[in-house]
Protein backbone atom coordinates (compact mmCIF):
# COMPACT_ATOMS: atom_id res chain seq x y z
CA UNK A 1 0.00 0.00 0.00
CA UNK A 2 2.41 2.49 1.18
CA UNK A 3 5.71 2.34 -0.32
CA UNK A 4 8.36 3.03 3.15
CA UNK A 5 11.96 1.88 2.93
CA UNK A 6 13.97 1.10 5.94
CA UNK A 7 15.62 4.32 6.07
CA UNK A 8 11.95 6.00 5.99
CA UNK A 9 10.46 3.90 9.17
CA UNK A 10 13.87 4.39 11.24
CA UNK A 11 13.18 8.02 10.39
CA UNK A 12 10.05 8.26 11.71
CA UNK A 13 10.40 5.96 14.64
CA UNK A 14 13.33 8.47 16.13
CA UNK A 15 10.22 11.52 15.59
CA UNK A 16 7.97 9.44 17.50
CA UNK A 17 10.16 8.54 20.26
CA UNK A 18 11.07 12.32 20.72
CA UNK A 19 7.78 13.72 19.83
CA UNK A 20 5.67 10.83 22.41
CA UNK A 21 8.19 9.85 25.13
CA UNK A 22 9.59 6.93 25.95
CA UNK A 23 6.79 5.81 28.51
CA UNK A 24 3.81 6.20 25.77
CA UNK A 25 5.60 4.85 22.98
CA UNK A 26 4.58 1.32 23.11
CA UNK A 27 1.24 1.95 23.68
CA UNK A 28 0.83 4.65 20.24
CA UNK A 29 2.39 2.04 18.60
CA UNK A 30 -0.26 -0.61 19.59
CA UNK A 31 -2.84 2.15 18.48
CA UNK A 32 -1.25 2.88 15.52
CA UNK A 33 -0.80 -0.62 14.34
CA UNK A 34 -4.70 -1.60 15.07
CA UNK A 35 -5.44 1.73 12.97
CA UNK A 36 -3.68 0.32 10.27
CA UNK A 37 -5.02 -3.56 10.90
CA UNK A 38 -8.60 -1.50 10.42
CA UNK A 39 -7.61 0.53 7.52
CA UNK A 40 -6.77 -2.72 5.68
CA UNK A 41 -9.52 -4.74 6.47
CA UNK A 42 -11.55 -1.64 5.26
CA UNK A 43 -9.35 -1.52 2.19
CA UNK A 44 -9.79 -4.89 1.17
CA UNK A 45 -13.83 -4.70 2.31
CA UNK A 46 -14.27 -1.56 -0.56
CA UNK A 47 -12.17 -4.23 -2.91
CA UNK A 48 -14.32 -6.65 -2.46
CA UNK A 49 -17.81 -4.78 -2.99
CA UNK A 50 -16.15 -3.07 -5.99
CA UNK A 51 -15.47 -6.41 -7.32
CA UNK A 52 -18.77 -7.91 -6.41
CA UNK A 53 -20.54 -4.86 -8.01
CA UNK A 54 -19.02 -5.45 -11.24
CA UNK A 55 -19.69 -9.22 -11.27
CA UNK A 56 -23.26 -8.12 -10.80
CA UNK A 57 -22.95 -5.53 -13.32
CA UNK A 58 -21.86 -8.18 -15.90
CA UNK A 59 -24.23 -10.76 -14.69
CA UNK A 60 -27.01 -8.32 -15.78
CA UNK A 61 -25.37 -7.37 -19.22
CA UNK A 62 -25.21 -11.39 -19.84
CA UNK A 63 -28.87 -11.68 -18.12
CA UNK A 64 -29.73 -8.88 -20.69
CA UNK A 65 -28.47 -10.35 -24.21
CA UNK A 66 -29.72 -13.61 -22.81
CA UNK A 67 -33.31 -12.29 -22.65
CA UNK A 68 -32.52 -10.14 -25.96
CA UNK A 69 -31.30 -13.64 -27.66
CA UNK A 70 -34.47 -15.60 -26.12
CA UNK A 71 -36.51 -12.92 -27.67
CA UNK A 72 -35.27 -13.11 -31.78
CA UNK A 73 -35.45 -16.62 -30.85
CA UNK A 74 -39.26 -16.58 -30.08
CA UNK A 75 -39.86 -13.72 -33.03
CA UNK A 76 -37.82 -15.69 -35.53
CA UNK A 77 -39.91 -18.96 -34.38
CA UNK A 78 -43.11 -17.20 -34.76
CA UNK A 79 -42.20 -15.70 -38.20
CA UNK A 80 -41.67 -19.50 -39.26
CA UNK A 81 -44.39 -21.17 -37.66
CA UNK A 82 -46.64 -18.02 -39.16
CA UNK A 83 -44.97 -18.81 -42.82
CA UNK A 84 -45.55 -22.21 -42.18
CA UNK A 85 -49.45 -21.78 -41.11
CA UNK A 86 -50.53 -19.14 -44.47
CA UNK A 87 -48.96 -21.74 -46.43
CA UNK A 88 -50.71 -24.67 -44.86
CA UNK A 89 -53.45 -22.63 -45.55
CA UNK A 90 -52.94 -21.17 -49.28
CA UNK A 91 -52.49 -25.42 -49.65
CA UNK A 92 -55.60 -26.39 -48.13
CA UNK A 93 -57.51 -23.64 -49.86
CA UNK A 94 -55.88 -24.61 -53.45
CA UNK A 95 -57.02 -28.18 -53.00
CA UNK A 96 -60.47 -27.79 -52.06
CA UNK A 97 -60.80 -25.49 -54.88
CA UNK A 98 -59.76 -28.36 -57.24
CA UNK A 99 -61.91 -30.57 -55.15
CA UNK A 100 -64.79 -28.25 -56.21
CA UNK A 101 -63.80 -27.63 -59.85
CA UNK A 102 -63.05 -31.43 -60.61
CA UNK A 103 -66.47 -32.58 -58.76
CA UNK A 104 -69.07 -34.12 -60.79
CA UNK A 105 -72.34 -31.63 -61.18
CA UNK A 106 -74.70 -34.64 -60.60
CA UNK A 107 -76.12 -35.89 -57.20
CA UNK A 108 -74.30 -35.35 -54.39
CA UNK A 109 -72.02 -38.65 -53.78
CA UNK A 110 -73.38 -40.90 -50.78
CA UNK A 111 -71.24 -41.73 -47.79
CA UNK A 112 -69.78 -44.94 -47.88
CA UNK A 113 -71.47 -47.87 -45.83
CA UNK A 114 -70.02 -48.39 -42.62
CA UNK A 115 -69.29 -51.66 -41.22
CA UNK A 116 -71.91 -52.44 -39.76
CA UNK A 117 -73.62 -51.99 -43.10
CA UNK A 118 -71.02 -53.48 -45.15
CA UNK A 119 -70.70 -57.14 -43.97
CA UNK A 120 -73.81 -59.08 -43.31
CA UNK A 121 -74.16 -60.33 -39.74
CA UNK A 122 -74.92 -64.40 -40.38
CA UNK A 123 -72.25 -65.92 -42.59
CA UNK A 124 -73.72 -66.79 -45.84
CA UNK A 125 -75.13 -70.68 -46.46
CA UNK A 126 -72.52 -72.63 -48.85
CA UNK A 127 -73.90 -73.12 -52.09
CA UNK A 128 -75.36 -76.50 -53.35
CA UNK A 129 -73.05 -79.06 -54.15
CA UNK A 130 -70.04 -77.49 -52.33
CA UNK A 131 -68.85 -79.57 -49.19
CA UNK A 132 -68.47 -77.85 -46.40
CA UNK A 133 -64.26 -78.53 -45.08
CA UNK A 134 -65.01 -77.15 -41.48
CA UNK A 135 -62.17 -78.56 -39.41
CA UNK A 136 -65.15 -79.59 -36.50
CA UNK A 137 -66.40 -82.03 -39.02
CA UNK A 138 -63.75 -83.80 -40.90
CA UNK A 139 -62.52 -86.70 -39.67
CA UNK A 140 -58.83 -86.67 -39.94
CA UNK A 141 -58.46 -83.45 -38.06
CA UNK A 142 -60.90 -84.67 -34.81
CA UNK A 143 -58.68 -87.47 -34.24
CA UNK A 144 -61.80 -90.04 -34.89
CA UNK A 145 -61.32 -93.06 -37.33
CA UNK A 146 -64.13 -94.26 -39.48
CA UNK A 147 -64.10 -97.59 -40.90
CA UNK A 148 -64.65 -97.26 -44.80
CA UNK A 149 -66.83 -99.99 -46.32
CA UNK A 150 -65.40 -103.02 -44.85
CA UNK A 151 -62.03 -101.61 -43.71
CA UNK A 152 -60.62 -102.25 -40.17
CA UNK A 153 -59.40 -99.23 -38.88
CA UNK A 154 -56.16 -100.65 -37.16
């Protein structure tokens, strides 16, 4: 902090001895020395709050383009998703118009059946002459043997 030589401190040690006495000279220099223990602390207290005032100072400039970058972010986004949307909608509004101009001017077209509708609930009889190959009544697959005009079945 302060820049004293030797020569400097010997110098002033001699004033204070004449200047204070011998008797009080111990006990100004006790004085003096927890003045200066204070000053220090002090010194190094203002450092400190100078220091943690600029930290917070740049904190809140990077807080700042932080925010400032979030923003463009969220504008640019919006600009896209808005580009994105008319165009969805320039599309949609192109092909129902050549959904109107290709329909047919007849009768309106009826909805398709649904499935209810479309597949009858009984299955249909099978048709004359057409054996029915169920699994539940052939032979082979229920594991029964029938003898066959005259045959054993061993």
């Amino acid at each position: 902090m302060f820049d004293f030589g030797f020569s400097e401190m010997l110098l002033v040690a001699v004033v204070a001895l004449i200047v204070v006495g011998p008797q009080r000279l111990p006990k100004v220099a006790r004085t003096v020395g927890h003045l200066l223990g204070r000053m220090q602390r002090y010194v190094s207290d203002v450092k400190a709050d100078v220091s943690r005032e600029m930290q917070l100072e740049e904190l809140k400039k990077l807080q700042e383009q932080v925010k400032d970058q979030a923003r463009d972010l969220e504008s640019s986004v919006r600009q896209q998703a808005d580009s994105v949307e008319s165009e969805f909608r320039q599309t949609t509004s192109e092909v129902r118009k050549s959904i109107e101009d290709d329909a047919p001017a007849g009768p309106p077209m009826t909805p398709a059946p649904s499935a209810s509708e479309a597949w009858p609930a009984e299955p249909a009889a099978p048709a004359p002459g057409v054996a029915d190959e169920s699994p539940a009544t052939d032979p082979s697959v229920s594991g029964e043997s029938r003898p066959e005009s005259g045959r054993s079945g061993s």
